[in-house]
C-alpha atoms as a PDB file:
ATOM      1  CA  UNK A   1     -61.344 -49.994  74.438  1.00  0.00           C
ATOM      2  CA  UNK A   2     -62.104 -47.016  72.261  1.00  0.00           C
ATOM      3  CA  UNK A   3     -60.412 -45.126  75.247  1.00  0.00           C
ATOM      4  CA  UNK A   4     -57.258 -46.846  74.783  1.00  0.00           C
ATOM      5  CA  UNK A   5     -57.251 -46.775  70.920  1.00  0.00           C
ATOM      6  CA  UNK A   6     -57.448 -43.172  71.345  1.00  0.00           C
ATOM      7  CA  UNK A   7     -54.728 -42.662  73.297  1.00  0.00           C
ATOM      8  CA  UNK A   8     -52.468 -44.742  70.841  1.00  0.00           C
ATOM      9  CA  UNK A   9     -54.174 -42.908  68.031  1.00  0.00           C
ATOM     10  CA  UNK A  10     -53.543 -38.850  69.071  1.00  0.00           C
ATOM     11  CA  UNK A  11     -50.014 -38.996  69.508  1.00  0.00           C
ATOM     12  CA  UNK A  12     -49.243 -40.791  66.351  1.00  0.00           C
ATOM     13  CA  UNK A  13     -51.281 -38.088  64.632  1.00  0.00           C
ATOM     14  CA  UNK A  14     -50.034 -34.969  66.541  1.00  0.00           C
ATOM     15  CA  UNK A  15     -46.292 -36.229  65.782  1.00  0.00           C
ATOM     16  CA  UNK A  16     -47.433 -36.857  62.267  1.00  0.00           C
ATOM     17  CA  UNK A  17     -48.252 -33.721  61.677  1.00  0.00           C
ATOM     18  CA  UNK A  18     -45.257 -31.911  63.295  1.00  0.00           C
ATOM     19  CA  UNK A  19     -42.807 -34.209  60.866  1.00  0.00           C
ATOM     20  CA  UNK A  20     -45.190 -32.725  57.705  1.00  0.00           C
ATOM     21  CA  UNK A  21     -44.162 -29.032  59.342  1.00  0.00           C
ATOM     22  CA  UNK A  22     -40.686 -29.458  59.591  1.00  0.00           C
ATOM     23  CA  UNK A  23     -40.769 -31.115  55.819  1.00  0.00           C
ATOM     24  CA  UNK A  24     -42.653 -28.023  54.441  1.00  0.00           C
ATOM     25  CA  UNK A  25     -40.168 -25.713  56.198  1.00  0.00           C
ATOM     26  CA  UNK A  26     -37.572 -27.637  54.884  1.00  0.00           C
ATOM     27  CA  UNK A  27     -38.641 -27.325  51.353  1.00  0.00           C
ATOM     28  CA  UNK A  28     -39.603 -23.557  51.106  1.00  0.00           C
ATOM     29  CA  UNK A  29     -37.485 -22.082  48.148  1.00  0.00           C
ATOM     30  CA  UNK A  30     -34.405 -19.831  49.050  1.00  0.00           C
ATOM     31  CA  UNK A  31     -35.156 -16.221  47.779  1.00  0.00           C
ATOM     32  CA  UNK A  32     -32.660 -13.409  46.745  1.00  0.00           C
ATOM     33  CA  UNK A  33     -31.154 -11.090  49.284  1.00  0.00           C
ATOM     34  CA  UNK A  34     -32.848  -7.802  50.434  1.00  0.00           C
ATOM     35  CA  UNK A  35     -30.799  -5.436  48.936  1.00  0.00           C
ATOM     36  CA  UNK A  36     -29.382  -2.186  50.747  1.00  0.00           C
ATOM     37  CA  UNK A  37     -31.655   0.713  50.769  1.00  0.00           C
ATOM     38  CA  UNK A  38     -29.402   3.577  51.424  1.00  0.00           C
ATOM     39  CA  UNK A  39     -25.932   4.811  52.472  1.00  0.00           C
ATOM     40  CA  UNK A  40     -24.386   7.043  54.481  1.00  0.00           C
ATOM     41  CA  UNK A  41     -21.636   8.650  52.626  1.00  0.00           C
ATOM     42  CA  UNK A  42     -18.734  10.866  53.650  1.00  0.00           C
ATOM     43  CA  UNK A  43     -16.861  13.391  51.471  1.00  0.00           C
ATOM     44  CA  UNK A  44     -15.069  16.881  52.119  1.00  0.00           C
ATOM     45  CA  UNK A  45     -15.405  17.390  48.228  1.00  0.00           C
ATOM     46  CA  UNK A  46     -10.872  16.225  47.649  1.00  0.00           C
ATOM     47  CA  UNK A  47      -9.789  13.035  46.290  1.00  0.00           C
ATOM     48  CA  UNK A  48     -11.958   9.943  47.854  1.00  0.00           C
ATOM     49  CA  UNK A  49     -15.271   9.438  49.283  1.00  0.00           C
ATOM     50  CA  UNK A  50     -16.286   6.710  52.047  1.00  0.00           C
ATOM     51  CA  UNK A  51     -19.798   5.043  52.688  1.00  0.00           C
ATOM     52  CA  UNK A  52     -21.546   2.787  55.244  1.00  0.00           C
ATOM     53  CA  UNK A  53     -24.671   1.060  54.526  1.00  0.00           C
ATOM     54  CA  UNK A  54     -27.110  -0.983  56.766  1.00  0.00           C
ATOM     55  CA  UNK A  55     -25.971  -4.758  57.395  1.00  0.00           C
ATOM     56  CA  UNK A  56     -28.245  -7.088  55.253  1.00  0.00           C
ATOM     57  CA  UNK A  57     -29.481 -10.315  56.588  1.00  0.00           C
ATOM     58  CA  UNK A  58     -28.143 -13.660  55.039  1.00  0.00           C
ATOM     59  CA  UNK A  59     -24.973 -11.400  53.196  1.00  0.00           C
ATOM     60  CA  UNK A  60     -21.916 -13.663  52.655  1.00  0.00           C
ATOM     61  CA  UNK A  61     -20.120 -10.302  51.434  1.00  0.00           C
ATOM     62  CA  UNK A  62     -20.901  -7.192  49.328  1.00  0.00           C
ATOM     63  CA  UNK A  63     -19.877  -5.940  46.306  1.00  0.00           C
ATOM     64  CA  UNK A  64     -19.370  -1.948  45.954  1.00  0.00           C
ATOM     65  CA  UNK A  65     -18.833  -0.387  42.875  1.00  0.00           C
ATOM     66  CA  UNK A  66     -18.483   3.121  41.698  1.00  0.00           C
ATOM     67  CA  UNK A  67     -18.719   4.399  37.852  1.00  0.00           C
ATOM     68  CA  UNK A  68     -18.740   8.023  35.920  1.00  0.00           C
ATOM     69  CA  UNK A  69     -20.763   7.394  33.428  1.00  0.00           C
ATOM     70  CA  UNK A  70     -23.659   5.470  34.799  1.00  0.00           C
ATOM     71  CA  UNK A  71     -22.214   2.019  34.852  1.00  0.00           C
ATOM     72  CA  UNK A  72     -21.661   1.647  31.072  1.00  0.00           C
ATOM     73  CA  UNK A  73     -18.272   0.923  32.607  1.00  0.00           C
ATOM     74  CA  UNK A  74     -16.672   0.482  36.044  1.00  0.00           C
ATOM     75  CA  UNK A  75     -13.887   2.667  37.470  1.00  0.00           C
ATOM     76  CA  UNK A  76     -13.778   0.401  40.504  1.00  0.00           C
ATOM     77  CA  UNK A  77     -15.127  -2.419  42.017  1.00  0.00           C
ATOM     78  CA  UNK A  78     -14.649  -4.132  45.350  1.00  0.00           C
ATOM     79  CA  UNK A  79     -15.826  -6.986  47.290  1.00  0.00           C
ATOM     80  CA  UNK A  80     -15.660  -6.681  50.816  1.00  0.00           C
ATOM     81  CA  UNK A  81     -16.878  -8.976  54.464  1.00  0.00           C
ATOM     82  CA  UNK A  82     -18.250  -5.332  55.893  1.00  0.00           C
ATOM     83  CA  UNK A  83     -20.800  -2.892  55.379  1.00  0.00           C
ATOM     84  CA  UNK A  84     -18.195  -0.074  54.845  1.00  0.00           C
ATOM     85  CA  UNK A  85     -16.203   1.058  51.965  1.00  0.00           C
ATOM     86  CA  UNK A  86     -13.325   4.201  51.427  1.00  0.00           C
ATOM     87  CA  UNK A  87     -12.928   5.006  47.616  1.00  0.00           C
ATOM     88  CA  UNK A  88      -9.202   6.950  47.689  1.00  0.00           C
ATOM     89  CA  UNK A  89      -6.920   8.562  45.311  1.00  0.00           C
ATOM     90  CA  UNK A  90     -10.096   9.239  42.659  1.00  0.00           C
ATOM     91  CA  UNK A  91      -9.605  11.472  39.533  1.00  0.00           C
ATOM     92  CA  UNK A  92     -10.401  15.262  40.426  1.00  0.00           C
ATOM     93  CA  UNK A  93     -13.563  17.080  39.150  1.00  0.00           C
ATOM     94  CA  UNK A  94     -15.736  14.394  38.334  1.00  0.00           C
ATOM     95  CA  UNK A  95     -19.134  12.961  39.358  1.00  0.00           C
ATOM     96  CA  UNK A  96     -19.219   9.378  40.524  1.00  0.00           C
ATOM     97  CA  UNK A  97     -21.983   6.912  40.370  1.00  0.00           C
ATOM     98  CA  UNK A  98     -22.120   4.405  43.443  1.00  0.00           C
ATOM     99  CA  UNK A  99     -24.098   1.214  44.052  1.00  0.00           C
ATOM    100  CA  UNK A 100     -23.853  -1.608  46.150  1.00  0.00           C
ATOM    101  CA  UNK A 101     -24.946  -5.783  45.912  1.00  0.00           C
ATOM    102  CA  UNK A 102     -25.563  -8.152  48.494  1.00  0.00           C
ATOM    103  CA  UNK A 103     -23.584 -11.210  47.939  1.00  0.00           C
ATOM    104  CA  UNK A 104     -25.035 -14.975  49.418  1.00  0.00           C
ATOM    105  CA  UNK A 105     -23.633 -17.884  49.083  1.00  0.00           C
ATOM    106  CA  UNK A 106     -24.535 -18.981  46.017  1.00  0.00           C
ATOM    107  CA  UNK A 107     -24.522 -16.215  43.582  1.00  0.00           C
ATOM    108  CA  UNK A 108     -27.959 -16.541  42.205  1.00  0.00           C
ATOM    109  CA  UNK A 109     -29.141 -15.343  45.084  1.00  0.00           C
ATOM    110  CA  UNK A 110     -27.793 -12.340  45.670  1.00  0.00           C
ATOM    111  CA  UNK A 111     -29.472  -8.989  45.853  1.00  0.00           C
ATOM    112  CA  UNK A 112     -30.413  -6.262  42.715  1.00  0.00           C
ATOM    113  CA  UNK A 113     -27.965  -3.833  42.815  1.00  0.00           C
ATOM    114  CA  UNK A 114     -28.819  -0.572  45.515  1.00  0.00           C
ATOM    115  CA  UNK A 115     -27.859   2.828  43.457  1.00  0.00           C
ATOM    116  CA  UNK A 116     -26.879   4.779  46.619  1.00  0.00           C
ATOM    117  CA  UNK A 117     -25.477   8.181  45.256  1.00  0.00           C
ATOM    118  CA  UNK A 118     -24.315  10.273  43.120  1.00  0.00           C
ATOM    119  CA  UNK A 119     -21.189  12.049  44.615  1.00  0.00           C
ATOM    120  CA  UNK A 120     -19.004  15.007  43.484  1.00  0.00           C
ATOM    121  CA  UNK A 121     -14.819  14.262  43.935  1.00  0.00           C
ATOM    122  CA  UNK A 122     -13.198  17.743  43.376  1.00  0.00           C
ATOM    123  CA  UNK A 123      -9.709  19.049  44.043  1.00  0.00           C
ATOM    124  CA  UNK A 124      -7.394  18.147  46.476  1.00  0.00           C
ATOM    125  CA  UNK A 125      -7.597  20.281  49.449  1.00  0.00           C
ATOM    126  CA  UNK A 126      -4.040  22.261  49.095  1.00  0.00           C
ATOM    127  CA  UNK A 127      -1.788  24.896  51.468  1.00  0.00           C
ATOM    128  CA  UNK A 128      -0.445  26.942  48.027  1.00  0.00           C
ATOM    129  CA  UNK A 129      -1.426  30.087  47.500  1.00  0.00           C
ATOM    130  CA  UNK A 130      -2.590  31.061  44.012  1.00  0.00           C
ATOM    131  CA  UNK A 131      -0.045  32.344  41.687  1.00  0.00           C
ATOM    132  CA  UNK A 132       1.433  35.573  41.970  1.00  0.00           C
ATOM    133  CA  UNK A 133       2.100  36.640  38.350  1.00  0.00           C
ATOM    134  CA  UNK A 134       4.126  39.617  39.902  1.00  0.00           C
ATOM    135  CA  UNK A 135       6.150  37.559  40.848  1.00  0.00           C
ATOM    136  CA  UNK A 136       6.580  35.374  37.733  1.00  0.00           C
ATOM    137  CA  UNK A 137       9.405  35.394  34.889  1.00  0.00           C
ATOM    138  CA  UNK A 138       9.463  33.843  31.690  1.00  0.00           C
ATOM    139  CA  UNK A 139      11.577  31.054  33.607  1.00  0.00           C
ATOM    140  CA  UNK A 140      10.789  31.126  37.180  1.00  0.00           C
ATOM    141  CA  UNK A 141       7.749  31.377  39.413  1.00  0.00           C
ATOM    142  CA  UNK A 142       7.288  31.907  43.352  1.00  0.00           C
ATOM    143  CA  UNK A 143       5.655  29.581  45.394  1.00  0.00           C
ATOM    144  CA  UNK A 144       3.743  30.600  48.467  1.00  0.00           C
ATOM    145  CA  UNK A 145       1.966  28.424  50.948  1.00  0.00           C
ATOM    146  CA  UNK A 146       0.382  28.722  53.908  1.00  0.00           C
ATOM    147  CA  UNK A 147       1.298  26.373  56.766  1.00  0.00           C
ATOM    148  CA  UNK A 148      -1.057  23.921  59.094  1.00  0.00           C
ATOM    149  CA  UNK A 149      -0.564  21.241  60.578  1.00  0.00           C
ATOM    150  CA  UNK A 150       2.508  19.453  58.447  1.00  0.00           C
ATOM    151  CA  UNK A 151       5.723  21.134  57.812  1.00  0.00           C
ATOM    152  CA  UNK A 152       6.522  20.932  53.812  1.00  0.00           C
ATOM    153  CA  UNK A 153       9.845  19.807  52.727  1.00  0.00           C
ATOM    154  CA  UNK A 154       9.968  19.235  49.034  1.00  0.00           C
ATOM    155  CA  UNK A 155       7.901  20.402  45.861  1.00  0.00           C
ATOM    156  CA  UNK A 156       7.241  18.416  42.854  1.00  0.00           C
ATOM    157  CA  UNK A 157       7.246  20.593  39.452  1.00  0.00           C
ATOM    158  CA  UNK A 158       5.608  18.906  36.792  1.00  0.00           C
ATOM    159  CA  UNK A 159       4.541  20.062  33.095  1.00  0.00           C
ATOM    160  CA  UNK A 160       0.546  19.844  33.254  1.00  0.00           C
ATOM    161  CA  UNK A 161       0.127  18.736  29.616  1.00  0.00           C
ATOM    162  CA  UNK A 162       1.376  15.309  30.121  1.00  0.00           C
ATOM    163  CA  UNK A 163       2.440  15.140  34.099  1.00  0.00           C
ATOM    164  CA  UNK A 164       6.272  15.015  33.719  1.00  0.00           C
ATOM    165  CA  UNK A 165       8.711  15.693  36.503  1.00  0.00           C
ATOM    166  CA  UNK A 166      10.298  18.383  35.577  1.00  0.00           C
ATOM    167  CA  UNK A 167      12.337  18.722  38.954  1.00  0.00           C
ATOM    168  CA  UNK A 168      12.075  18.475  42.912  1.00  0.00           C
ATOM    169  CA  UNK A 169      12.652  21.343  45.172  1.00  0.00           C
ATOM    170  CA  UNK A 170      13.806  20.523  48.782  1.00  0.00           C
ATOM    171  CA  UNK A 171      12.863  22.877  50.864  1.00  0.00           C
ATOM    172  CA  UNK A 172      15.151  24.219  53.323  1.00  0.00           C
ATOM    173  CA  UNK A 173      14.833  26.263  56.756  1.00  0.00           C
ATOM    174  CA  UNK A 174      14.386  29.455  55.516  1.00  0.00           C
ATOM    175  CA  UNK A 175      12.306  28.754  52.970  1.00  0.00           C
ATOM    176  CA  UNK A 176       9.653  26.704  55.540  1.00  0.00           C
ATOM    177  CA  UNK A 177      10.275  29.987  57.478  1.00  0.00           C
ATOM    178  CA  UNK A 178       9.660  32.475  54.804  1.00  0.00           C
ATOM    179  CA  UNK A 179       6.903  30.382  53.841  1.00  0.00           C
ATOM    180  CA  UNK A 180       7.947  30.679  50.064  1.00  0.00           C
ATOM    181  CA  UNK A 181      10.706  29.415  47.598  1.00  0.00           C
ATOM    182  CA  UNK A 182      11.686  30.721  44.052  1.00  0.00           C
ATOM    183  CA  UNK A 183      11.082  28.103  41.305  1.00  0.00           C
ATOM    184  CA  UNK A 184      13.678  28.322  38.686  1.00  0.00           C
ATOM    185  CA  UNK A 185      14.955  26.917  34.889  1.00  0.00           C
ATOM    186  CA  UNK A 186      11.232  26.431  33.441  1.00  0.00           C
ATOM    187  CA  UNK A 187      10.358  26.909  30.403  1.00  0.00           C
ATOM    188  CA  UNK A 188       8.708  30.318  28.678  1.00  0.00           C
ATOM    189  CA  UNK A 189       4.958  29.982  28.454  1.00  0.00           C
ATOM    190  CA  UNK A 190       4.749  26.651  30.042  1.00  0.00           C
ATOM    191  CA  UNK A 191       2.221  25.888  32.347  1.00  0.00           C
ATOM    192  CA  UNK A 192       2.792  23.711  35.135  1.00  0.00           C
ATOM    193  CA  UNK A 193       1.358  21.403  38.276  1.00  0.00           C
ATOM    194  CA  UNK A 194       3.714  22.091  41.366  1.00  0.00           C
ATOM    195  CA  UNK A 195       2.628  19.559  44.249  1.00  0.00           C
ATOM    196  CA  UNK A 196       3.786  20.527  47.836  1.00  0.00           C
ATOM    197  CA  UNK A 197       4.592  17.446  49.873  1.00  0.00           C
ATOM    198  CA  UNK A 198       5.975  16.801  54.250  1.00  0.00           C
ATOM    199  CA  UNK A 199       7.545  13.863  53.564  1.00  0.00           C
ATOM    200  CA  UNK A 200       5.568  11.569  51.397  1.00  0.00           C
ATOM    201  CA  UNK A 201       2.376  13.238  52.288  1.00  0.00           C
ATOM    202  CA  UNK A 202       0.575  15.147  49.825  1.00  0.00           C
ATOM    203  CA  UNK A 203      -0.531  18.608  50.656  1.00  0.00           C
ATOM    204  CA  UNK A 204      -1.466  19.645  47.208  1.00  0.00           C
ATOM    205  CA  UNK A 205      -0.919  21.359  44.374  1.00  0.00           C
ATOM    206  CA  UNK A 206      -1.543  24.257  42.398  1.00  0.00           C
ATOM    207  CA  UNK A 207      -0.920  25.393  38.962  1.00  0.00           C
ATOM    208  CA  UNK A 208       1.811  27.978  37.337  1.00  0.00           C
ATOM    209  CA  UNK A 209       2.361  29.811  34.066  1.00  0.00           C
ATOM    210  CA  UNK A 210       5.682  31.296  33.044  1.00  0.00           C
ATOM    211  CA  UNK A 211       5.450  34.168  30.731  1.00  0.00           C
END
């Protein structure tokens, strides 16, 4: 008899206690997101930076964000479905502040916010050659450039004070040749940006004074 009852008895207790196991799994509290520990990030020192960061368990999305002046404000911030981010077209010559958030699904879970660098965006990488004051008149200056891999065809002129287009230069065969073109009708003692551009592709710029 106290054969059978055991028999009856030990599985009823054995499943008992594998229901209590699944209940207290059940019930353990969500917790926040690990948040990313560091970054790889990518710059030549021009106009944009990129970064890639490890893949964090449980992440519905991230949130990237970049800052110059320690995130008292926010230049720029993205939310993205990837561990991978390109910052583009950033203001020259200044120091940016980067940090990244794990996003779950419900937002009071997500991670602390990972400061991942500090990174330097300088000048756009350009083909002009410095100016040549020998070259330079009270209303004209030469441009010079140095070919690679796209052919220019047009110059922008702007004023640098304030950024206005002051005129466009196509550029024709001789002057791609000659590698130079004569900048005329400016201004005395004005100092300006000239961009150099193949097509709509930007391949820098450079600054001129007229005497």
């Amino acid at each position: 008899m106290n054969f059978s009852i055991r028999n009856y008895i030990l599985p009823l207790f054995v499943g008992f206690l594998i229901v209590q196991a699944c209940e207290t799994e059940e019930e353990l509290p969500e917790v926040r997101l690990f948040r990313p520990v560091s970054a790889e990030i990518e710059s030549t020192g021009g106009t944009w930076f990129s970064a890639e960061w490890d893949k964090i368990k449980g992440a519905e999305s991230y949130t990237a964000e970049i800052s110059v002046d320690s995130f008292e404000t926010i230049y720029e911030s993205v939310e993205l479905d990837t561990n991978y981010i390109l910052f583009e077209n950033l203001p020259e010559e200044n120091h940016f502040f980067f940090r990244v958030r794990a996003n779950a699904e419900e937002s009071e879970f997500n991670s602390e916010w990972a400061f991942l660098g500090k990174i330097w965006v300088g000048r756009m990488p350009t083909i002009l050659l410095k100016q040549d004051f020998g070259e330079t008149t009270s209303t004209s200056v030469v441009v010079r450039w140095e070919e690679e891999d796209d052919v220019p065809t047009r110059l922008e002129v702007t004023k640098s004070s304030d950024g206005t287009l002051v005129q466009e230069v196509e550029l024709t065969g001789d002057d791609q040749s000659a590698e130079m073109v004569e900048v005329t009708g400016l201004t005395t003692n004005t100092l300006y940006k000239i961009y150099i551009f193949s097509g709509e592709k930007a391949l820098g710029y450079e600054l001129f004074l007229t005497l």
